[in-house]
C-alpha atoms as a PDB file:
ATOM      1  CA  UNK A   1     -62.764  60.043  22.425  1.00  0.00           C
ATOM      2  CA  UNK A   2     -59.243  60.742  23.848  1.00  0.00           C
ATOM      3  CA  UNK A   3     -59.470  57.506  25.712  1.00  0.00           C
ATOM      4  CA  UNK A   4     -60.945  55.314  22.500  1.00  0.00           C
ATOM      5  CA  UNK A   5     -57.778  56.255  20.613  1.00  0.00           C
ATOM      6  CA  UNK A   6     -55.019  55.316  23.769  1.00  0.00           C
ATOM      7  CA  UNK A   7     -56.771  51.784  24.203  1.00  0.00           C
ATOM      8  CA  UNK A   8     -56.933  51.487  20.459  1.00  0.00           C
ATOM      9  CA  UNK A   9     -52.390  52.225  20.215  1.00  0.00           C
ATOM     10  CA  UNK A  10     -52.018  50.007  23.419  1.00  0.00           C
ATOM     11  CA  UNK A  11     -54.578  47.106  21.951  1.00  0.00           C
ATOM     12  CA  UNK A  12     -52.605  47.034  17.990  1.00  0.00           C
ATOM     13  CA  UNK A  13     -48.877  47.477  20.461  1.00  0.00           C
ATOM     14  CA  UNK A  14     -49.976  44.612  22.075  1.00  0.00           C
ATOM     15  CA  UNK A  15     -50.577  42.672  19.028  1.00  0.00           C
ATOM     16  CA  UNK A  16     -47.905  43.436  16.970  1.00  0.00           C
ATOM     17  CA  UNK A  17     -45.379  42.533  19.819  1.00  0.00           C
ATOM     18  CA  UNK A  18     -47.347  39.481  20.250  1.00  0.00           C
ATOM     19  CA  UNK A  19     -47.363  38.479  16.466  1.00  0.00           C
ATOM     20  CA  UNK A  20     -43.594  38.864  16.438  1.00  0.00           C
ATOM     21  CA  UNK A  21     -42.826  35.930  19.013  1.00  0.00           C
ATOM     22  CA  UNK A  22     -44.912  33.224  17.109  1.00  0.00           C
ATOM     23  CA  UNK A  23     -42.810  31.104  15.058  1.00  0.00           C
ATOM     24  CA  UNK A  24     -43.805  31.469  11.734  1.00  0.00           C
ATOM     25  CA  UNK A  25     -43.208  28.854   8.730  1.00  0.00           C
ATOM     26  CA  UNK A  26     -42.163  31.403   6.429  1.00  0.00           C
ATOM     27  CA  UNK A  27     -39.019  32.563   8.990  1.00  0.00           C
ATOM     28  CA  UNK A  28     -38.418  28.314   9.070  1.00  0.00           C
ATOM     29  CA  UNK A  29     -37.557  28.329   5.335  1.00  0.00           C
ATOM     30  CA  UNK A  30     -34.801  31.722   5.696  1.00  0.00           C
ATOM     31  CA  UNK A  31     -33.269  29.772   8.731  1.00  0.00           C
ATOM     32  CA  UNK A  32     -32.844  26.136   7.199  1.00  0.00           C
ATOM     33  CA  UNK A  33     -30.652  26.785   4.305  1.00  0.00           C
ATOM     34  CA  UNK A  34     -28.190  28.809   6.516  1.00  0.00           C
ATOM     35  CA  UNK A  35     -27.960  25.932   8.565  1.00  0.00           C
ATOM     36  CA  UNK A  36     -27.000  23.384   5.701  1.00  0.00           C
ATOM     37  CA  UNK A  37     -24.544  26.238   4.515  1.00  0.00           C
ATOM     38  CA  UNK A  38     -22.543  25.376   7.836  1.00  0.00           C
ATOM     39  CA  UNK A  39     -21.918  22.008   7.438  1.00  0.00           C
ATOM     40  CA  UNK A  40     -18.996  22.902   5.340  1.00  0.00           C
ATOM     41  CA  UNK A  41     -16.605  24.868   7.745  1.00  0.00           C
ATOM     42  CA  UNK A  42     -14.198  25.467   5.194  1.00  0.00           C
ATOM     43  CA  UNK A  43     -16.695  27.758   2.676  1.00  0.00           C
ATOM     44  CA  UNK A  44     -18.230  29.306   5.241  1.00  0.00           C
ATOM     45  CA  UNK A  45     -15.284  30.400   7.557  1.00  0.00           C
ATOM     46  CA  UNK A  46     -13.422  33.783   6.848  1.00  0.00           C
ATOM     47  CA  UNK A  47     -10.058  33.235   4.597  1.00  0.00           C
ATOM     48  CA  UNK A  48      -7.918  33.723   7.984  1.00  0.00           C
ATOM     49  CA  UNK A  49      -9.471  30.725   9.724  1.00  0.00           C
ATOM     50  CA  UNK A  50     -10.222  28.117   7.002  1.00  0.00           C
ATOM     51  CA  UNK A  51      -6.457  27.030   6.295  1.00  0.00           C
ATOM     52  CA  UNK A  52      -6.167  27.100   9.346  1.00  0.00           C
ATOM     53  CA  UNK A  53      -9.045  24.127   9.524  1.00  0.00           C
ATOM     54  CA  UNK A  54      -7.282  22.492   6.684  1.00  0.00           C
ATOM     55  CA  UNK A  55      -4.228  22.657   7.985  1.00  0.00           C
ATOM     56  CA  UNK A  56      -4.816  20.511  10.495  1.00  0.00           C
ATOM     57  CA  UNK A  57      -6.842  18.075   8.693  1.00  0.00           C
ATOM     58  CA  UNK A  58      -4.020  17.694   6.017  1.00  0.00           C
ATOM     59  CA  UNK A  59      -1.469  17.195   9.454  1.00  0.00           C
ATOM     60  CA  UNK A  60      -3.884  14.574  10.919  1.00  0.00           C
ATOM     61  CA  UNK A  61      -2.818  12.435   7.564  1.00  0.00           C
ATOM     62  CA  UNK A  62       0.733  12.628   8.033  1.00  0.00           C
ATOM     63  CA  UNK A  63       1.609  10.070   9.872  1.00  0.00           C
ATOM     64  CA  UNK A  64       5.697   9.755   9.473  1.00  0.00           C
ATOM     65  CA  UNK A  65       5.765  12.907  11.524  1.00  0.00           C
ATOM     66  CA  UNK A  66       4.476  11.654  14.127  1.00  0.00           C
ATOM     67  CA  UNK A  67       7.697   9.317  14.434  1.00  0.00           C
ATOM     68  CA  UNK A  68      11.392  10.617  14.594  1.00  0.00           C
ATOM     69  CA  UNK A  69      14.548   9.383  12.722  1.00  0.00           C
ATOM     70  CA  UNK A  70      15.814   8.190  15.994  1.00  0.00           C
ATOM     71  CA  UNK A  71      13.275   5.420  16.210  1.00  0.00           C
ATOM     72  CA  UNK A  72      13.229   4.227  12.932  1.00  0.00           C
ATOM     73  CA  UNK A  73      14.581   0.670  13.107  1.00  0.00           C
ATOM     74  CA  UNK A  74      15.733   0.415   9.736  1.00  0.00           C
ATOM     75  CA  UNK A  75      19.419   2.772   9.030  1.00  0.00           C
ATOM     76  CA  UNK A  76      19.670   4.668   6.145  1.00  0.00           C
ATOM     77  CA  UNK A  77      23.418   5.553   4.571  1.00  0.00           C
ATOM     78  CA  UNK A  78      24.448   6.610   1.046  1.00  0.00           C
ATOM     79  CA  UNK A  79      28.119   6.390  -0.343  1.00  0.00           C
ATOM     80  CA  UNK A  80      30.414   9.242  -0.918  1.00  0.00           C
ATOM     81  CA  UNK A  81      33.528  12.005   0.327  1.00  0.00           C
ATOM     82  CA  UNK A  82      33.403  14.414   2.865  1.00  0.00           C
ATOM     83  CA  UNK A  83      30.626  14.190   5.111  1.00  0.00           C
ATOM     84  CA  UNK A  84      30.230  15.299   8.136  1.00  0.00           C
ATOM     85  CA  UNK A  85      31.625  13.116  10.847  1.00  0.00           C
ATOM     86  CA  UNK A  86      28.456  13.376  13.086  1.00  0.00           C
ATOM     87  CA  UNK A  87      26.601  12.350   9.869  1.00  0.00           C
ATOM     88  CA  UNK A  88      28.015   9.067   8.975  1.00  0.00           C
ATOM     89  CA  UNK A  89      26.592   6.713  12.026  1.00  0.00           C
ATOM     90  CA  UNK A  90      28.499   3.091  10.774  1.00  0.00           C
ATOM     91  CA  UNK A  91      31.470   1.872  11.166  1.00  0.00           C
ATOM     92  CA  UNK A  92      34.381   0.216   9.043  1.00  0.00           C
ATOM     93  CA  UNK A  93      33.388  -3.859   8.481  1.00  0.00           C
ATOM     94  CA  UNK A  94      30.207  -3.337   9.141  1.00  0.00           C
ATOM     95  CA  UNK A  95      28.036  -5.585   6.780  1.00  0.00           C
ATOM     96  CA  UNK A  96      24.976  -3.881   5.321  1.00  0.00           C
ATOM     97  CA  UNK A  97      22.347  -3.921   2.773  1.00  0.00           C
ATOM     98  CA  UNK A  98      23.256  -1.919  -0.978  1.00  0.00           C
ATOM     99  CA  UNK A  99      20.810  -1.247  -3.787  1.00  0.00           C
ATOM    100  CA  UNK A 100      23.564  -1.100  -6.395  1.00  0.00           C
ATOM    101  CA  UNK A 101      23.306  -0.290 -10.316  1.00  0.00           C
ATOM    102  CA  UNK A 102      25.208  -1.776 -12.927  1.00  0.00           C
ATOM    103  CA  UNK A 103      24.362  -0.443 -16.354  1.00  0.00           C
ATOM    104  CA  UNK A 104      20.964  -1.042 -17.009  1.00  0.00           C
ATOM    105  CA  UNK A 105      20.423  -3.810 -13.774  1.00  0.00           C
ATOM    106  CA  UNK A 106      19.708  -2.804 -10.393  1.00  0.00           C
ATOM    107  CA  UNK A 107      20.013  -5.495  -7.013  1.00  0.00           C
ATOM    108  CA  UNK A 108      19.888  -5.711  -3.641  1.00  0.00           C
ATOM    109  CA  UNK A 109      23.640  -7.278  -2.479  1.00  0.00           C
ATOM    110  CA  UNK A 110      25.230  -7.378   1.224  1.00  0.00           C
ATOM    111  CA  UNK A 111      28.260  -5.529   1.620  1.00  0.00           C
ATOM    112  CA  UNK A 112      31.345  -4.434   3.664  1.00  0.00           C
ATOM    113  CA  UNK A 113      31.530  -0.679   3.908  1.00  0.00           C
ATOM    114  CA  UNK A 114      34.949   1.232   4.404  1.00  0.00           C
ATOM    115  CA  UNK A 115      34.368   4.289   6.209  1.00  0.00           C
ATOM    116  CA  UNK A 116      37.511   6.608   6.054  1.00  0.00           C
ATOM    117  CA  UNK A 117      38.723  10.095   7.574  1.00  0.00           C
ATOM    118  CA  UNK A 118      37.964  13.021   5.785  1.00  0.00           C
ATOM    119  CA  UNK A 119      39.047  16.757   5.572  1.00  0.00           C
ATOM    120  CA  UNK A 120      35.526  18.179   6.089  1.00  0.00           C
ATOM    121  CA  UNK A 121      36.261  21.644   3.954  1.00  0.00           C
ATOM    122  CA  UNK A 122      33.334  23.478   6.423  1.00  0.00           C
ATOM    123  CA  UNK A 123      35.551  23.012  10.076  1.00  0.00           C
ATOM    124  CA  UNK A 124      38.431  21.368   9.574  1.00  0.00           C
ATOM    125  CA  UNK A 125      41.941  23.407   9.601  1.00  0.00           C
ATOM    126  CA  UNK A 126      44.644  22.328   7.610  1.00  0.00           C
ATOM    127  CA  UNK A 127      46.033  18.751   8.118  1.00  0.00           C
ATOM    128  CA  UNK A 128      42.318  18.002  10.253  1.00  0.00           C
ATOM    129  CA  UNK A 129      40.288  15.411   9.493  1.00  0.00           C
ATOM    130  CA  UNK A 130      37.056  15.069  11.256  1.00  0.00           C
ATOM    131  CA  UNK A 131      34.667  14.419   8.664  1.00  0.00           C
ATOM    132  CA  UNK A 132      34.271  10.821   6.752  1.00  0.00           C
ATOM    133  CA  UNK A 133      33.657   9.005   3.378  1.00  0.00           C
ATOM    134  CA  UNK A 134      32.348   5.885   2.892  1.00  0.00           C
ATOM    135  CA  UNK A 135      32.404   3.124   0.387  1.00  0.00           C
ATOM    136  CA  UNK A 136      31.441  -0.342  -0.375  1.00  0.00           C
ATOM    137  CA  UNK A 137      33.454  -3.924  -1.701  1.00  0.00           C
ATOM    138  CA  UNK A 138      30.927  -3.996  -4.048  1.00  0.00           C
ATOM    139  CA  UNK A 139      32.893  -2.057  -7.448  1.00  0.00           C
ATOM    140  CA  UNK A 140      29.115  -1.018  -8.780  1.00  0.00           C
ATOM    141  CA  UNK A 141      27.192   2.023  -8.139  1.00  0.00           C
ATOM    142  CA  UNK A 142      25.482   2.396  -4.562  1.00  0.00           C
ATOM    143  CA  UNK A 143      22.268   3.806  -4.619  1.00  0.00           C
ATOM    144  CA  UNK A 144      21.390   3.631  -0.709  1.00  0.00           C
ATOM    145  CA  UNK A 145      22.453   1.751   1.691  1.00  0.00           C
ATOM    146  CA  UNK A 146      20.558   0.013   4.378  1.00  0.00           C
ATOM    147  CA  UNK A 147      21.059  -1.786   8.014  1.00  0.00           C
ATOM    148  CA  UNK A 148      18.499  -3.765   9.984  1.00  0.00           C
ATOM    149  CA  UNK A 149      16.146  -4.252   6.730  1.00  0.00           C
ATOM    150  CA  UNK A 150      15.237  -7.853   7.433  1.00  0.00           C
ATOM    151  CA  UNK A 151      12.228  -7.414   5.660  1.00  0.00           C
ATOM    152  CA  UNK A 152      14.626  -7.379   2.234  1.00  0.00           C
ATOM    153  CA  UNK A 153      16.055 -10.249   0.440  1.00  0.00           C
ATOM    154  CA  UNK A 154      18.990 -10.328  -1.807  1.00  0.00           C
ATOM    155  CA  UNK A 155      18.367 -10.135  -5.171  1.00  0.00           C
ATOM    156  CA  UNK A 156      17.370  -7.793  -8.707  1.00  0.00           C
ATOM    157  CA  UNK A 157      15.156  -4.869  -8.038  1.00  0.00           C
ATOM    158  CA  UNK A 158      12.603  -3.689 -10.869  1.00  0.00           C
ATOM    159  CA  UNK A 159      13.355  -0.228 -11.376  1.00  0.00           C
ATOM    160  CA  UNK A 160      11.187   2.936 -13.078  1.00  0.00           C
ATOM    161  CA  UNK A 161      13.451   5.339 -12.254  1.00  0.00           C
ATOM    162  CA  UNK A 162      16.435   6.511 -11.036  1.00  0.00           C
ATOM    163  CA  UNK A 163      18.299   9.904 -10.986  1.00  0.00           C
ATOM    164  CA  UNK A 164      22.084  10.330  -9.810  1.00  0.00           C
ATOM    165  CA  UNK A 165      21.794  13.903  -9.965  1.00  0.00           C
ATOM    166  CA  UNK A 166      19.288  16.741  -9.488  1.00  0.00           C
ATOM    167  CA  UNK A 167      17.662  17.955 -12.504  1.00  0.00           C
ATOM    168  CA  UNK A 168      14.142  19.025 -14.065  1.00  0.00           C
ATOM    169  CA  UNK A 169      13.558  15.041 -13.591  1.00  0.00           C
ATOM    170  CA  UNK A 170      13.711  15.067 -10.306  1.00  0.00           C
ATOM    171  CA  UNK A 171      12.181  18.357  -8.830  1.00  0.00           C
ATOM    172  CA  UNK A 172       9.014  18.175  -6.909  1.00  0.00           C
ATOM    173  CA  UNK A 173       7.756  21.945  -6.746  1.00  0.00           C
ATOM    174  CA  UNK A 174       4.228  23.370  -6.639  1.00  0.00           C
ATOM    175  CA  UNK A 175       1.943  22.013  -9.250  1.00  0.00           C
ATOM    176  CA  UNK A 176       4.584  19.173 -10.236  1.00  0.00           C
ATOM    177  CA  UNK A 177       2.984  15.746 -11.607  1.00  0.00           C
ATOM    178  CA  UNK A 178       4.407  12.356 -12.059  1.00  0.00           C
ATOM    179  CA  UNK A 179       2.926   9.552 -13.414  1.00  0.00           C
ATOM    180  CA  UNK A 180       4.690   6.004 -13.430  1.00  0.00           C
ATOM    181  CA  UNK A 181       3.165   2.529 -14.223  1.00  0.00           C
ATOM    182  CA  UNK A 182       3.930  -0.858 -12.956  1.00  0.00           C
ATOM    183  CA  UNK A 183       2.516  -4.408 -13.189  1.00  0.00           C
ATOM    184  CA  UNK A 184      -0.599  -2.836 -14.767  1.00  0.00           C
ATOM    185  CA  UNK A 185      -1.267   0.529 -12.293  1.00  0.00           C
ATOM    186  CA  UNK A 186      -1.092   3.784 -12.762  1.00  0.00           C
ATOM    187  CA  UNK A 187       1.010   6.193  -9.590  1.00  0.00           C
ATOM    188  CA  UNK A 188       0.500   9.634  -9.604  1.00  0.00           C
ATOM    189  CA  UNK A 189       2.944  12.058  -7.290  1.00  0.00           C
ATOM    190  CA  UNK A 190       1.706  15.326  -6.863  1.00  0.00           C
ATOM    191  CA  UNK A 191       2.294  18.537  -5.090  1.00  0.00           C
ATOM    192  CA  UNK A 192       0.075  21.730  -4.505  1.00  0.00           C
ATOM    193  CA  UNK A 193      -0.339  24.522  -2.105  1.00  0.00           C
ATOM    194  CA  UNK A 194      -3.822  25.456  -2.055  1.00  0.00           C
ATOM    195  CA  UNK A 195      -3.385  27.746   1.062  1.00  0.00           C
ATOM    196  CA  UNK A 196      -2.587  30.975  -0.068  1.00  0.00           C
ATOM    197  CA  UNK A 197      -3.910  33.819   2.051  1.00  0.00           C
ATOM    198  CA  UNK A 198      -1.944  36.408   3.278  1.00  0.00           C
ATOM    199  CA  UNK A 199      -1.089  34.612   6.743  1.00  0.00           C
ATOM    200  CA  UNK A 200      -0.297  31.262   5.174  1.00  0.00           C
ATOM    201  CA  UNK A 201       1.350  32.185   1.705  1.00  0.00           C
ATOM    202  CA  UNK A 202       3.965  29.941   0.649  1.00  0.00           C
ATOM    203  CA  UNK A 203       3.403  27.518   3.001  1.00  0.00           C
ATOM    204  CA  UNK A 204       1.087  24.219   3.083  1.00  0.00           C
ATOM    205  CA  UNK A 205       2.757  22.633   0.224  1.00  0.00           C
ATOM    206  CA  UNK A 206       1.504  18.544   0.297  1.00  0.00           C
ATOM    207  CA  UNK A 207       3.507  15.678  -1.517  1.00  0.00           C
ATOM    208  CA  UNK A 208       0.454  13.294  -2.080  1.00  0.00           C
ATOM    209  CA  UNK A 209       1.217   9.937  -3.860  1.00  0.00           C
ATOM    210  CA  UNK A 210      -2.264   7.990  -5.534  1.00  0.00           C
ATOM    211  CA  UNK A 211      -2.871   5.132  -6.972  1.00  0.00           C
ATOM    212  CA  UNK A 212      -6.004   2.081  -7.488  1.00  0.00           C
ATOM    213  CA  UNK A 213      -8.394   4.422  -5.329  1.00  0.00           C
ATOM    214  CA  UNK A 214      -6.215   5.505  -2.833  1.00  0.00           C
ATOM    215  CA  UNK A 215      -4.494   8.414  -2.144  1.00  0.00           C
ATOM    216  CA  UNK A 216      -1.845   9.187   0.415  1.00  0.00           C
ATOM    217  CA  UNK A 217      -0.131  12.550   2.118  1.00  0.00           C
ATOM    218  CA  UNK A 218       3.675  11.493   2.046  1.00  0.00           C
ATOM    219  CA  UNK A 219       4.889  15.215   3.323  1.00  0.00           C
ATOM    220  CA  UNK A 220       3.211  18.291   4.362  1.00  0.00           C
ATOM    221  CA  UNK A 221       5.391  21.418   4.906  1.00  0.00           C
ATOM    222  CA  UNK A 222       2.797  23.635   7.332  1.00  0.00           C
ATOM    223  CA  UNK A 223       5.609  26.161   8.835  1.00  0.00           C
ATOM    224  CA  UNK A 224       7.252  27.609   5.410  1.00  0.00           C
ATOM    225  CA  UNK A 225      10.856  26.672   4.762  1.00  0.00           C
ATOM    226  CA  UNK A 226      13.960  28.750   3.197  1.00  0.00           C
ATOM    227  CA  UNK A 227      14.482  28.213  -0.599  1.00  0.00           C
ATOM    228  CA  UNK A 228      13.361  24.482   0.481  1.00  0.00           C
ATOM    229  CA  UNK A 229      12.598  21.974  -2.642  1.00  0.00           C
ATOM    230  CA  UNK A 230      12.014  18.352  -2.846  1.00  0.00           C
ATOM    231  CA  UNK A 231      13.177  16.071  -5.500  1.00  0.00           C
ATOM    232  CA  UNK A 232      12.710  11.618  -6.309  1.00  0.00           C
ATOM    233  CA  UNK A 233      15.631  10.297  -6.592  1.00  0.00           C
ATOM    234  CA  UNK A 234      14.483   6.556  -7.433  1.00  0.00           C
ATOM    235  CA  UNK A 235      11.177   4.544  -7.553  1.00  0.00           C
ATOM    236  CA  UNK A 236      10.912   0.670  -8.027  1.00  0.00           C
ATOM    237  CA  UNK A 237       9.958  -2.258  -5.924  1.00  0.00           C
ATOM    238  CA  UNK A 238      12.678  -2.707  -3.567  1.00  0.00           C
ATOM    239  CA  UNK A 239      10.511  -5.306  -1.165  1.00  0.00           C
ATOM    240  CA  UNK A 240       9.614  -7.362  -4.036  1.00  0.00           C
ATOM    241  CA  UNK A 241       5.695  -7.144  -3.342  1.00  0.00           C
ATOM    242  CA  UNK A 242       4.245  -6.092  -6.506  1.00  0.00           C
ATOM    243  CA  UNK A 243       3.999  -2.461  -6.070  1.00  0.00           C
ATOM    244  CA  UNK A 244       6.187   0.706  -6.261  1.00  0.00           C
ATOM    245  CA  UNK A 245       8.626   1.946  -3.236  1.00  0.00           C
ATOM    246  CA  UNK A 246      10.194   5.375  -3.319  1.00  0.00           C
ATOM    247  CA  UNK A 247      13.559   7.216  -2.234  1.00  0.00           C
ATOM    248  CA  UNK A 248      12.951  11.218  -2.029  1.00  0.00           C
ATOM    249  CA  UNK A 249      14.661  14.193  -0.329  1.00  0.00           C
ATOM    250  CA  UNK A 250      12.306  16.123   1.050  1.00  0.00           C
ATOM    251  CA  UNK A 251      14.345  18.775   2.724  1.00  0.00           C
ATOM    252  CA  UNK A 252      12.531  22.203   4.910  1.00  0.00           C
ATOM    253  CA  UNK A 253      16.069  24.165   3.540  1.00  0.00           C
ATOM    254  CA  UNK A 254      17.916  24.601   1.273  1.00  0.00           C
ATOM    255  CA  UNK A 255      21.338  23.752   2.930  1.00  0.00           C
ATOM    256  CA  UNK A 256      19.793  20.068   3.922  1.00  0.00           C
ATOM    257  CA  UNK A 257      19.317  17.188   2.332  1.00  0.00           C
ATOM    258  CA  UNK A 258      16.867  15.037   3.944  1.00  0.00           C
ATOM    259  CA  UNK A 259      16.830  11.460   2.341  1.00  0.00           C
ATOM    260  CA  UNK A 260      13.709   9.338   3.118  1.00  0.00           C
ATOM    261  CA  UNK A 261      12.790   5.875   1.817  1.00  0.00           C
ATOM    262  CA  UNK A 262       9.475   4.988   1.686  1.00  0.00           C
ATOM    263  CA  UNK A 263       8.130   0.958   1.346  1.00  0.00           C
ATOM    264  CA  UNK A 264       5.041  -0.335   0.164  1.00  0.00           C
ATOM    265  CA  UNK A 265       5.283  -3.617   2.305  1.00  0.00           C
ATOM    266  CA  UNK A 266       4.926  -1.438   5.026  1.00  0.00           C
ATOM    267  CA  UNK A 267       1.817   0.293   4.567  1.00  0.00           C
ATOM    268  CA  UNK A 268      -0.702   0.611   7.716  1.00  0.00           C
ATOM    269  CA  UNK A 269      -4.374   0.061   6.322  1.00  0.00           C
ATOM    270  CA  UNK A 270      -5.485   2.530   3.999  1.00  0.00           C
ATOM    271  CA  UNK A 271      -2.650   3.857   3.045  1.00  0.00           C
ATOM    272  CA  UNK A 272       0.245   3.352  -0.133  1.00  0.00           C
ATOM    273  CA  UNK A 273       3.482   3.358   1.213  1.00  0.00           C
ATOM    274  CA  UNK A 274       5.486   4.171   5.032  1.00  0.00           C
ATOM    275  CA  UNK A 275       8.027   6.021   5.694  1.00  0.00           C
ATOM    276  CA  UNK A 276      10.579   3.564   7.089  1.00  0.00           C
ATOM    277  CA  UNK A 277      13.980   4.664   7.161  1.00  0.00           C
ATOM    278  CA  UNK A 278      16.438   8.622   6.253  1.00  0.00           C
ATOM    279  CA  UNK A 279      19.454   9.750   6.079  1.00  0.00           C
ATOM    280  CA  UNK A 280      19.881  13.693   7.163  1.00  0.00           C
ATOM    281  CA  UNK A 281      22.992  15.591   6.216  1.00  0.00           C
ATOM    282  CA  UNK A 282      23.841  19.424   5.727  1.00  0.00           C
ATOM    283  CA  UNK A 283      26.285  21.842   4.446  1.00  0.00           C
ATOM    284  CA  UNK A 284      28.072  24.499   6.053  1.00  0.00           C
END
């Protein structure tokens, strides 16, 4: 009797251990939808590593950071008092390219710049000049001025907009929305930070510009900035092709202004606009 019952525990051990290694259908069906949960990283992932994920897809968009100022071919200048003399890289005579306003009328015109000492009020002493101003022959407004840009021709320039100054126009701050239409389409400028956990709070903040299907990442700020803000400062088709350029400063701080054109005759395949050309200055 004593042995009946021990081969009768070893024989249902046996069995159950057994029954537990065959694959079963039923365990199939539990297993399958966790695996189609997974093919989207970024709802399955904990908070701390999914904007992490999405970081790096939004960076892979970017492309104008992958390319300096310094290799830009096409110089970017503005008019005005007092900058910086490491900031103004032109010379008296010099001919370049102005987009210049006159009332209502905007054009593209050569001109002769005039680039004079300054006192820079941030290092100069008394009776020192190191810093420089710069103006134009041309007795109407400059809005930029440009050097090397074969690929523009003299001429008027269809504007949408244009701001001298900053104002509510021209900010570009989380959840800001632009809309503009030309020659029958619709361009939408947009930004958003959508990643907002504790590691990555306040920063991640796109610039995306859309338009006829497509939809382009002009800026992404991925490391945080200092009381940094972006503002448009004039949209319009400077390359004559039909479709809408734009001139932004899209500064990381607030003590810099970072001035960057961006042309639609330029775009690589795919994409709206390129970043072709800045001008970088600071305060103190």
């Amino acid at each position: 009797m004593k042995i009946t019952k021990t081969f009768t525990g070893v024989f249902l051990l046996t069995f159950l251990i057994g029954y537990s290694l065959i694959p079963s259908p039923i365990k199939d069906k539990v297993v399958t939808p966790l695996a189609t949960a997974t093919t989207n990283p970024l709802k399955t992932l904990t908070p701390a590593i999914a904007p992490k994920i999405e970081q790096q897809l939004i960076e892979e968009k970017v492309d104008w950071q992958e390319e300096g100022s310094a290799k830009l071919k096409i110089k970017l200048l503005e008019t005005g008092e007092g900058f910086h003399g490491d900031q103004v890289n032109a010379k008296s005579g010099e001919m370049w390219l102005g987009l210049f306003k006159d009332k209502e009328r905007y054009f593209l015109r050569n001109t002769k710049l005039k680039i004079s000492p300054a006192h820079d009020d941030i290092v100069d002493e008394e009776n020192i000049k190191t810093g420089k101003s710069v103006f134009t022959d041309n007795k109407a407004q400059a809005v930029f001025l440009l050097k090397n840009a074969k690929i523009l021709r003299q001429g008027d320039v269809k504007t949408v907009f244009f701001a001298e100054d900053i104002d509510e126009s021209t900010e570009l701050k989380n959840g800001s929305r632009k809309e503009f239409e030309f020659d029958g389409e619709k361009y939408i400028l947009s930004v958003e930070n959508k990643i907002q956990s504790d590691e990555f709070l306040g920063k991640g903040s796109k610039l995306t510009l859309s338009s006829n299907g497509k939809e382009q990442i002009l800026t992404y700020l991925k490391d945080g900035c200092n009381d940094c803000y972006w503002n448009l400062y004039w949209v319009g088709d400077l390359d004559q092709d039909g479709k809408l350029d734009f001139y932004f400063d899209l500064s990381w701080h607030y003590n810099v202004m970072d001035k960057k054109l961006f042309l639609s005759s330029q775009a690589e395949r795919g994409n709206l606009v390129k970043y072709v050309a800045n001008f970088w200055t600071n305060g103190c």
